[in-house]
C-alpha atoms as a PDB file:
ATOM      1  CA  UNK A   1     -13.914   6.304 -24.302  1.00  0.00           C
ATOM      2  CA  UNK A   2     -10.396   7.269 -21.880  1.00  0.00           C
ATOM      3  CA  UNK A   3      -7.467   6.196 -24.625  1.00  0.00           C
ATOM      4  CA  UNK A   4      -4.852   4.322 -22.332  1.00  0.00           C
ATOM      5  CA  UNK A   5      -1.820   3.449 -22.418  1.00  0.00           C
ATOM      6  CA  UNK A   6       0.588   0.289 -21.252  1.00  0.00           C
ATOM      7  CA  UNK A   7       4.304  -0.151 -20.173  1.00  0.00           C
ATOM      8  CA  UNK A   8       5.759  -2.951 -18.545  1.00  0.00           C
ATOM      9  CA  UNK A   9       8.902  -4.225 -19.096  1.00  0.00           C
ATOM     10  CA  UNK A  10       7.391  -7.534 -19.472  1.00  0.00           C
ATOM     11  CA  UNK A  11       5.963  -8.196 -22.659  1.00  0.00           C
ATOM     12  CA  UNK A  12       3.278 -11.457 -21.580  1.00  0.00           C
ATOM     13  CA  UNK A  13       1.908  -8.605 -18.859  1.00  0.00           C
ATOM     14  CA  UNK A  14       1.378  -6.050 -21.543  1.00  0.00           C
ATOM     15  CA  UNK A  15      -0.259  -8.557 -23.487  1.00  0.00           C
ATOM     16  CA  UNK A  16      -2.344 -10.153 -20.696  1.00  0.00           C
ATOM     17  CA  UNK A  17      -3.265  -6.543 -19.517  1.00  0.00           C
ATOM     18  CA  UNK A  18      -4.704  -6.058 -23.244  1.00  0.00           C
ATOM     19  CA  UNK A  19      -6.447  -8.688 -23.826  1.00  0.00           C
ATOM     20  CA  UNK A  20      -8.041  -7.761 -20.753  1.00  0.00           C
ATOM     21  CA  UNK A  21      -9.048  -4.396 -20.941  1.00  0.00           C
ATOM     22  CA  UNK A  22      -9.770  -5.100 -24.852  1.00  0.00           C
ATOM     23  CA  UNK A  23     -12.481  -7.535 -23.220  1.00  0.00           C
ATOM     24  CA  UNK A  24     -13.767  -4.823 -20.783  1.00  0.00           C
ATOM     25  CA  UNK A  25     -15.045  -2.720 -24.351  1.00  0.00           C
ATOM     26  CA  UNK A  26     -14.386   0.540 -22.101  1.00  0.00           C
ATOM     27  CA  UNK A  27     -10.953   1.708 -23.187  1.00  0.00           C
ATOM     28  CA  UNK A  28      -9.198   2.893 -26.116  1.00  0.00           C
ATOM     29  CA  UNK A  29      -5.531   1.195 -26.212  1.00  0.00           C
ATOM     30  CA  UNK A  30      -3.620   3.322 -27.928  1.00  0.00           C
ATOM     31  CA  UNK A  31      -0.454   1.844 -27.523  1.00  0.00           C
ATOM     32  CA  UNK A  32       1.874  -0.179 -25.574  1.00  0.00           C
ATOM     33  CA  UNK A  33       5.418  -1.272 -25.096  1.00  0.00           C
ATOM     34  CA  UNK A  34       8.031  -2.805 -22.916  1.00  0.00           C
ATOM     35  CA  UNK A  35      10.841   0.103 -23.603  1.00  0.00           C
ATOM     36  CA  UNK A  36       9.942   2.968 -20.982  1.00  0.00           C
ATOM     37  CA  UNK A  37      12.157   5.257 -23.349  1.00  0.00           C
ATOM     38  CA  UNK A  38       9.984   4.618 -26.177  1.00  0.00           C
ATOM     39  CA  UNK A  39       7.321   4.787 -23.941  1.00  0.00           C
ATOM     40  CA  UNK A  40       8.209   8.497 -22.784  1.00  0.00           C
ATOM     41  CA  UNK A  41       8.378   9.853 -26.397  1.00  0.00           C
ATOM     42  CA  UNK A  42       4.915   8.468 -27.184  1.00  0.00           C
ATOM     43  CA  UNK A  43       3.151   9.860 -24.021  1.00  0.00           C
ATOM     44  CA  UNK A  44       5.182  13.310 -25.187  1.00  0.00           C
ATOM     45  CA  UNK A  45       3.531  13.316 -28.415  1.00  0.00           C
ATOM     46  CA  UNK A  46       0.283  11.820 -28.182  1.00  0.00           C
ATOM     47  CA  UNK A  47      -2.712  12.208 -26.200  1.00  0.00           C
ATOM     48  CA  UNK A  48      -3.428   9.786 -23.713  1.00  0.00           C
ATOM     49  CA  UNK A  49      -6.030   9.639 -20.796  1.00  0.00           C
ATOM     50  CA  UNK A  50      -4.895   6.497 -18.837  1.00  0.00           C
ATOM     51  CA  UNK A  51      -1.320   4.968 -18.704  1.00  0.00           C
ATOM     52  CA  UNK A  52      -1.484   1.720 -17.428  1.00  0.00           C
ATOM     53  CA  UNK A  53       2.324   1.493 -16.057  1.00  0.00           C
ATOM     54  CA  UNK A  54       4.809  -0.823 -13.958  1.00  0.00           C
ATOM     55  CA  UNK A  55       6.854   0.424 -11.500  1.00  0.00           C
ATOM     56  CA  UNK A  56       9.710  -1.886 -11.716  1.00  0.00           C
ATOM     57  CA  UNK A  57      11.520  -1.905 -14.716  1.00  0.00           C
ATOM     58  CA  UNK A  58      15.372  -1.717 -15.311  1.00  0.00           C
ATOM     59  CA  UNK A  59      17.188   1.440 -16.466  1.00  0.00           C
ATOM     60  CA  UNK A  60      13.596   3.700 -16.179  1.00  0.00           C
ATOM     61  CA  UNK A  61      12.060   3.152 -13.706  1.00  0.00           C
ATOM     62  CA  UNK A  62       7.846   3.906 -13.163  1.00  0.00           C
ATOM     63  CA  UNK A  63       8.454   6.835 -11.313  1.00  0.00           C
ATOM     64  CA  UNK A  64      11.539   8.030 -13.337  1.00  0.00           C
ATOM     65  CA  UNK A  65       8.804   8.426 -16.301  1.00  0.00           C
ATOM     66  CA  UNK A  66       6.481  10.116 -14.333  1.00  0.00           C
ATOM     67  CA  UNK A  67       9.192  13.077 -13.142  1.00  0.00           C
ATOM     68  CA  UNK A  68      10.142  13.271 -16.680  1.00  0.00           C
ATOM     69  CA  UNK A  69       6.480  13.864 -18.379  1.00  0.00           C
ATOM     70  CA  UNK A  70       5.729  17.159 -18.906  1.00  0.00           C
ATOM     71  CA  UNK A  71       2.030  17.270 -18.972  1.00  0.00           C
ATOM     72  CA  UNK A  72      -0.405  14.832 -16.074  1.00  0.00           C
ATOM     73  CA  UNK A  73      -2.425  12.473 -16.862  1.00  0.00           C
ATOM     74  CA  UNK A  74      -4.404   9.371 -14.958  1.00  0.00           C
ATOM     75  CA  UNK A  75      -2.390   6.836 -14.083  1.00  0.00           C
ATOM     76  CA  UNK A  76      -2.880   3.146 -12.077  1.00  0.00           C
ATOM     77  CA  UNK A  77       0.300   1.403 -11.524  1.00  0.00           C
ATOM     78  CA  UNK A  78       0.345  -2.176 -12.294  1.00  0.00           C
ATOM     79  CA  UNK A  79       3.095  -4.487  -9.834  1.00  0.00           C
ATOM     80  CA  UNK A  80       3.771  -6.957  -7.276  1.00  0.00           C
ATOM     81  CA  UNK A  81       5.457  -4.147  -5.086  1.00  0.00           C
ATOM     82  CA  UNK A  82       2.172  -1.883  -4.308  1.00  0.00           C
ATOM     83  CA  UNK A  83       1.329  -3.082  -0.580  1.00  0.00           C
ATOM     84  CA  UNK A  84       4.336  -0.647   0.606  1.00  0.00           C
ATOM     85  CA  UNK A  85       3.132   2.413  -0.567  1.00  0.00           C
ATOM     86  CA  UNK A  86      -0.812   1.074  -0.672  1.00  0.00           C
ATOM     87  CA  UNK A  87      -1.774   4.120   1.116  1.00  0.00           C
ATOM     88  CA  UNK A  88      -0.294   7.044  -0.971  1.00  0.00           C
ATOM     89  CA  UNK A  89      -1.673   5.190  -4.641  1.00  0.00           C
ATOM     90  CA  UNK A  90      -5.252   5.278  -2.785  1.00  0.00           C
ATOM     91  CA  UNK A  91      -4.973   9.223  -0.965  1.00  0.00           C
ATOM     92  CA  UNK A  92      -3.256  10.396  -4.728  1.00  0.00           C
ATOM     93  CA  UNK A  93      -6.582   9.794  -6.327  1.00  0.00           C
ATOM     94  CA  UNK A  94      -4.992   6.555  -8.760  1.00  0.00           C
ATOM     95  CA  UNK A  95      -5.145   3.535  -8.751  1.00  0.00           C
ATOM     96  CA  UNK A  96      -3.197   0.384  -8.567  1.00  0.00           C
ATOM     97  CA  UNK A  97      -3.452  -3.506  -9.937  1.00  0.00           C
ATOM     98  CA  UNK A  98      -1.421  -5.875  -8.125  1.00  0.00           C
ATOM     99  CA  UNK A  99      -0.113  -8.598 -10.642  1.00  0.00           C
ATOM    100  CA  UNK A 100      -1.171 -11.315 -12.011  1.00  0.00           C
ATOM    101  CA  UNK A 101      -4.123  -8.789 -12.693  1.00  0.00           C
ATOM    102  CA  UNK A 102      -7.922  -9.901 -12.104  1.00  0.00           C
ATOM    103  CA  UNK A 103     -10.619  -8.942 -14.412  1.00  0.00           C
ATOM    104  CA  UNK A 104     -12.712  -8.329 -11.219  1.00  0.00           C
ATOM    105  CA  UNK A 105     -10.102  -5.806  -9.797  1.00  0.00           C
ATOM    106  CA  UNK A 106      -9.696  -4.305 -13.149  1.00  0.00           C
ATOM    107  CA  UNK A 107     -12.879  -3.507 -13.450  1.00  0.00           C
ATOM    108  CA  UNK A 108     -13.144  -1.523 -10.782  1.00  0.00           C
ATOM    109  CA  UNK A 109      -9.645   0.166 -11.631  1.00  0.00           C
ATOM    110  CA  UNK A 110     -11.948   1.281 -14.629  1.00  0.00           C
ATOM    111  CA  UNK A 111     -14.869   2.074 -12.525  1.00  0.00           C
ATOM    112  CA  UNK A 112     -12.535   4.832 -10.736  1.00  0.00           C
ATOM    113  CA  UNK A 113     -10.991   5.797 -14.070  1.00  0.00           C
ATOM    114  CA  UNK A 114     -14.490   7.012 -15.110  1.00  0.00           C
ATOM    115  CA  UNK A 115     -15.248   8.875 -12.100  1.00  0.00           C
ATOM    116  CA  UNK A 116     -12.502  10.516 -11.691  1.00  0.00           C
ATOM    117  CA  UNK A 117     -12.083  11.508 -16.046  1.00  0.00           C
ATOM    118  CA  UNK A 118     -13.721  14.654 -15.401  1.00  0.00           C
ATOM    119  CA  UNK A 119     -11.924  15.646 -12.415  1.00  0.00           C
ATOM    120  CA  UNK A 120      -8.428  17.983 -11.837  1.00  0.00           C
ATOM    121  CA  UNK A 121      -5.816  15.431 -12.553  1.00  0.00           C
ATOM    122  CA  UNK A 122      -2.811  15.245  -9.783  1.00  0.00           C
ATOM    123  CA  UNK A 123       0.790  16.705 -10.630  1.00  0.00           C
ATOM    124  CA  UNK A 124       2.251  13.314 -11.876  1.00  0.00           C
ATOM    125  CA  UNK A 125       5.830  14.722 -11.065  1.00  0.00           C
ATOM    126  CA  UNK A 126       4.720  15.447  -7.132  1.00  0.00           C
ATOM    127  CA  UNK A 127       3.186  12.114  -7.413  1.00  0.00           C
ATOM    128  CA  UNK A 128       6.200   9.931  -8.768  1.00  0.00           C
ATOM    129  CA  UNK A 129       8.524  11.960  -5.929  1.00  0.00           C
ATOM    130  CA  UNK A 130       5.942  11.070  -2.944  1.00  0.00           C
ATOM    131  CA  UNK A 131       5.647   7.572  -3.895  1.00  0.00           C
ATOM    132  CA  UNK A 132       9.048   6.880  -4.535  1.00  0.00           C
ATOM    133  CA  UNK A 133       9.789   8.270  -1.093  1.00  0.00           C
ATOM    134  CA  UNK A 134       7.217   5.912   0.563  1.00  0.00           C
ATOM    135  CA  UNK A 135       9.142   2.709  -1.299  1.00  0.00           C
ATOM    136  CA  UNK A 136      12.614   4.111  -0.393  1.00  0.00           C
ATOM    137  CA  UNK A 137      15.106   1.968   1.519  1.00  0.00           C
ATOM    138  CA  UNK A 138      15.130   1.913   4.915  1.00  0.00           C
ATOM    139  CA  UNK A 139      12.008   4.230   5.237  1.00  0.00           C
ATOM    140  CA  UNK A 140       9.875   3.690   8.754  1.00  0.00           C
ATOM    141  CA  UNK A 141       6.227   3.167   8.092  1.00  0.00           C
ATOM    142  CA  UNK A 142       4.126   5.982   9.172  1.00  0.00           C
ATOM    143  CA  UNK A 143       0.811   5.537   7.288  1.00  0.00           C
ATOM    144  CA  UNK A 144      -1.177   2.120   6.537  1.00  0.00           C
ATOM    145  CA  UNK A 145      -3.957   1.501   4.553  1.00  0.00           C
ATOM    146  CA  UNK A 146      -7.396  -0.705   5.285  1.00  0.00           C
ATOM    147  CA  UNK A 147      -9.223  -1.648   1.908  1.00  0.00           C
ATOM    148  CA  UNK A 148     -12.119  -2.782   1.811  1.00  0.00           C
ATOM    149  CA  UNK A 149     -13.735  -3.200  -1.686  1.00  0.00           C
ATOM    150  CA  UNK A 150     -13.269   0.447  -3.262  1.00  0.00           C
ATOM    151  CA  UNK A 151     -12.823   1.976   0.615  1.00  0.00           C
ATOM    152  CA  UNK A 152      -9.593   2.900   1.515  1.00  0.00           C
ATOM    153  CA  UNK A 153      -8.886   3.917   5.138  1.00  0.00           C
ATOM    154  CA  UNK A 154      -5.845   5.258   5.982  1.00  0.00           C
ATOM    155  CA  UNK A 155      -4.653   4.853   9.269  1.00  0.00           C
ATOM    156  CA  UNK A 156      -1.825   6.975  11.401  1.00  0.00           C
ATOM    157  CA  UNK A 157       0.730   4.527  12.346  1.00  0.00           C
ATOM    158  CA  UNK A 158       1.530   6.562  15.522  1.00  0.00           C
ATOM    159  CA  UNK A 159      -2.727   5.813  16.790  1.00  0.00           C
ATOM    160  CA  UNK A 160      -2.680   2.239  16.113  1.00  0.00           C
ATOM    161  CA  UNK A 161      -2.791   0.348  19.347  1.00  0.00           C
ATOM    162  CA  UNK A 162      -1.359  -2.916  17.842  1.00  0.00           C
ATOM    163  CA  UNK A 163      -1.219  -5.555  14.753  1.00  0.00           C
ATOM    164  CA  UNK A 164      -2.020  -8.943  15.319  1.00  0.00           C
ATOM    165  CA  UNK A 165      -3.330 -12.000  13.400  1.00  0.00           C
ATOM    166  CA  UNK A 166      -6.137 -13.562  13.306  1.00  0.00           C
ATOM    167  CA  UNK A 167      -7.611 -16.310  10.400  1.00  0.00           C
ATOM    168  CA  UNK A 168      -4.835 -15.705   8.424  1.00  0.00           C
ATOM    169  CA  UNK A 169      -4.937 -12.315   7.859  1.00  0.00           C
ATOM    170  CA  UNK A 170      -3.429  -8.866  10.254  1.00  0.00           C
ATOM    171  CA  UNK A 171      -5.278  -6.036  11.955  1.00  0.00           C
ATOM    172  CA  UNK A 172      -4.779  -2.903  12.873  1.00  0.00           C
ATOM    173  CA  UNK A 173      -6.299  -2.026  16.411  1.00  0.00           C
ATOM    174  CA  UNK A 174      -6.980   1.901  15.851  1.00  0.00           C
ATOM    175  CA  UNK A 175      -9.693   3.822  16.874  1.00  0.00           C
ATOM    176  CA  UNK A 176     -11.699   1.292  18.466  1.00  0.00           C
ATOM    177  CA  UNK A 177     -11.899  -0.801  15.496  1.00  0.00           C
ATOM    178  CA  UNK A 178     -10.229  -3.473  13.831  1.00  0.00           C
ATOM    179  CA  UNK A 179      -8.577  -2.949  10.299  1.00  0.00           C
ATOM    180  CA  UNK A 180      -7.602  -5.198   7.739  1.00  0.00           C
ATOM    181  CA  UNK A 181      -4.063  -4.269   6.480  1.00  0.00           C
ATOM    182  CA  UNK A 182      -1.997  -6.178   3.630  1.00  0.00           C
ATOM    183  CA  UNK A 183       1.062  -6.609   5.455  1.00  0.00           C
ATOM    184  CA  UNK A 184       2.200  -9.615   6.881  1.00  0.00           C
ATOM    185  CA  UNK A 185       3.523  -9.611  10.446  1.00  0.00           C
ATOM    186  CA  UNK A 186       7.060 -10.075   9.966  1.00  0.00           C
ATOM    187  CA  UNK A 187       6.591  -7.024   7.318  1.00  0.00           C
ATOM    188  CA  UNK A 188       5.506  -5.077   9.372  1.00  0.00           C
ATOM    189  CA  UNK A 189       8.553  -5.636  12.366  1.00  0.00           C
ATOM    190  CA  UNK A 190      10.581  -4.660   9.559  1.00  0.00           C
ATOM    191  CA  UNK A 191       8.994  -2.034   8.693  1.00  0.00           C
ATOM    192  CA  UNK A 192       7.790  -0.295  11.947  1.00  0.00           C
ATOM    193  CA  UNK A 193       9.864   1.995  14.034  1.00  0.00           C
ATOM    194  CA  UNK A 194      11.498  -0.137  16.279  1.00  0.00           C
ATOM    195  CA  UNK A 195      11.436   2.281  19.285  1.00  0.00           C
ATOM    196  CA  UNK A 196       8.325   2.459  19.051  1.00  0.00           C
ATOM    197  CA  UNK A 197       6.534  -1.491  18.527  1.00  0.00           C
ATOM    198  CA  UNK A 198       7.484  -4.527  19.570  1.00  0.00           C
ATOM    199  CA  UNK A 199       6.500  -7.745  18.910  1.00  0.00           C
ATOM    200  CA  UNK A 200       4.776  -9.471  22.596  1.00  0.00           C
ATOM    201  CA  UNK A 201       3.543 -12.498  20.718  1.00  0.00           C
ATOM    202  CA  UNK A 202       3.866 -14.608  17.863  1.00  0.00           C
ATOM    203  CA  UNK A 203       0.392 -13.404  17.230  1.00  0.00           C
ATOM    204  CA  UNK A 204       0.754  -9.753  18.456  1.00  0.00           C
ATOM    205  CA  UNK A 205       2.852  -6.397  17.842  1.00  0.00           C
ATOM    206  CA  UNK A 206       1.988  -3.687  20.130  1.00  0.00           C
ATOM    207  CA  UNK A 207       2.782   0.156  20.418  1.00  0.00           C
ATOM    208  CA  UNK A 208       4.412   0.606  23.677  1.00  0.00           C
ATOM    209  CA  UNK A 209       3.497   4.046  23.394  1.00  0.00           C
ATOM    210  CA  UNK A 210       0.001   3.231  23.978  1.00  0.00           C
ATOM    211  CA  UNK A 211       0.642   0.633  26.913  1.00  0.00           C
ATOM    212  CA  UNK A 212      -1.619   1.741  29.995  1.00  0.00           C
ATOM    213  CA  UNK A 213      -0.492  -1.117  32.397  1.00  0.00           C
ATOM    214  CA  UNK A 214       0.900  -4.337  32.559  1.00  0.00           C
ATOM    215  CA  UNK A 215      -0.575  -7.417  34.731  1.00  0.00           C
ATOM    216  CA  UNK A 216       0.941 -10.348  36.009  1.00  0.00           C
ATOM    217  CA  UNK A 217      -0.437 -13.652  36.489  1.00  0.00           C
ATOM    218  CA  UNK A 218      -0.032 -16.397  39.692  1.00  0.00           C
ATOM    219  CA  UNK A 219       1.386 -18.758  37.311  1.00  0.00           C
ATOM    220  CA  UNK A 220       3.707 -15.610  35.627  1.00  0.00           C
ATOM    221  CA  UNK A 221       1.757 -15.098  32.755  1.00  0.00           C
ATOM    222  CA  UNK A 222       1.616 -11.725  31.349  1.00  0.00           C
ATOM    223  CA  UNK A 223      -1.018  -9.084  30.432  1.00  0.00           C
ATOM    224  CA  UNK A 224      -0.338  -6.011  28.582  1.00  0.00           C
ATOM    225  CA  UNK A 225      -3.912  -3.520  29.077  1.00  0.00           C
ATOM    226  CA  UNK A 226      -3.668  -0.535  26.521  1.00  0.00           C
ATOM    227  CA  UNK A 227      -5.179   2.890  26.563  1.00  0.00           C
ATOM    228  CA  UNK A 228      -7.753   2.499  24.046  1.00  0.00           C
ATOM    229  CA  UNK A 229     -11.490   3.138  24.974  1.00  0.00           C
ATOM    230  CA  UNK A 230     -12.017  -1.039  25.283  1.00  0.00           C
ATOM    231  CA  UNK A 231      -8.937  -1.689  27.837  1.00  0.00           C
ATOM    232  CA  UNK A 232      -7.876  -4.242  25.410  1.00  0.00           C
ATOM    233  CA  UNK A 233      -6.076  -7.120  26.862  1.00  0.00           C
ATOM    234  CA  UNK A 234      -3.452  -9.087  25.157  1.00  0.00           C
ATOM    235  CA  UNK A 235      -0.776 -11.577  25.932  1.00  0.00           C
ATOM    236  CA  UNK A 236       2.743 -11.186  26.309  1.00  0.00           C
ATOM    237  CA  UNK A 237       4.784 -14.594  25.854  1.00  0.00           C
ATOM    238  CA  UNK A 238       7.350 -15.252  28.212  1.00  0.00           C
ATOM    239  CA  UNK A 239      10.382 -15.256  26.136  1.00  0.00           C
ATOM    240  CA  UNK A 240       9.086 -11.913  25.067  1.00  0.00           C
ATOM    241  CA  UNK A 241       8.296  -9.844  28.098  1.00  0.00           C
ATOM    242  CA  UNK A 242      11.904  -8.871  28.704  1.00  0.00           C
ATOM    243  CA  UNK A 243      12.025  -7.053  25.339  1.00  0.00           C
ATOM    244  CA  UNK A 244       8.985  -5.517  26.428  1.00  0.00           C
ATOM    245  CA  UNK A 245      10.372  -4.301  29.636  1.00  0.00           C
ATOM    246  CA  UNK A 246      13.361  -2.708  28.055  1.00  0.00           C
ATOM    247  CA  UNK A 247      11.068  -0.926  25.608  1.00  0.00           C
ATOM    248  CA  UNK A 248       8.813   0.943  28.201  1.00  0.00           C
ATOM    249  CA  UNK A 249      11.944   1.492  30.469  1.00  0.00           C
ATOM    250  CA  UNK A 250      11.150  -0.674  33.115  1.00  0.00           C
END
């Protein structure tokens, strides 16, 4: 049974979280607190599998606690922060739980955990550095992540076509097929490089990059056709098209 380990600066999510994963019967809790100091010399001196830990917290942060451990260790972050650095938790082998935590989503957390026990454990130092580069102010997106169930693909920002929305959730238009993302539309504007995407539509934020031609209507409606293998066609409002236009250079 993995021993694990929980920090989180709030003390109703550590309990919450244990009650939890004492339900679950598949971990060992071993300790937990809501001081990451006290937190550090425990992890120093004990063994530990799993630590279950927030990235959020004041004075120590998450990944100030990783870059200060001096031996690795599993680790699944537990937050309300994750969907900005979704990408790099999934392609660095850990895991994440957004909060309030599910017992559903936990137990898949755990379902990884056991897979990946026996397995070369990443540099949690590396790790804590990477990640808190991908959450760093001001940062342009350049990877996103599609999950579905335990499948995480992660897409180049550069070969997405476009985002758009559709039933209340956003795409990703990339290699001919539509992704699920967790970022909102207005996240994403903010996040994107703005030289390089624009927003055509309420609806719609397109690489102008990857623009093959644009089409205009008889009643001066606009068409943007991109260079993907389907020719997609999508819809430029009108009090949009000029910041289209001064994006391609035309």
């Amino acid at each position: 049974m993995l021993r694990a380990y929980i920090l989180d600066d709030e003390r109703l999510a550590v309990q919450r979280l244990t009650r939890l994963l004492q339900a679950t019967a598949r971990v060992q809790i071993v300790g937990s607190t809501t001081d990451a100091e006290a937190a550090l010399t425990f992890l120093r001196a004990n063994d530990v599998d799993v630590l279950f830990l927030d990235i959020q917290m004041p004075g120590l942060t998450g990944f100030d606690l990783l870059e200060r451990l001096d031996r690795n260790l599993l680790v699944i972050f537990t937050t309300a922060y994750d969907k900005y650095a979704i990408e790099a938790f999934a392609v660095n082998s850990i895991d994440y739980l957004l909060k309030p935590i599910e017992p559903e989503r936990l137990d898949r957390a755990l379902d990884k955990l056991e897979r990946l026990a026996g397995q070369m454990r990443p540099d949690v130092r590396a790790l804590a550095r990477e990640l808190a580069s991908q959450l760093a102010p001001g940062r342009r997106l350049e990877r996103v992540a599609s999950r579905v169930g335990d499948r995480t693909t992660v897409l180049d920002v550069a070969r997405v076509t476009h985002f758009f929305s559709k039933d209340k959730l956003t795409f990703a238009g990339a290699n001919g097929r539509e992704h699920v993302v967790e970022f909102t539309l207005a996240e994403l504007e903010e996040k994107l490089d703005p030289r390089r995407f624009v927003r055509i539509h309420r609806a719609t934020i397109v690489n102008v990059g990857l623009v093959q031609e644009l089409d205009t209507w008889v009643d001066g409606g606009v068409l943007v056709r991109l260079k993907d293998e389907k020719k997609t066609e999508l819809s430029v409002s009108r009090d949009r098209f000029r910041a289209l236009n001064d994006k391609l250079g035309i």
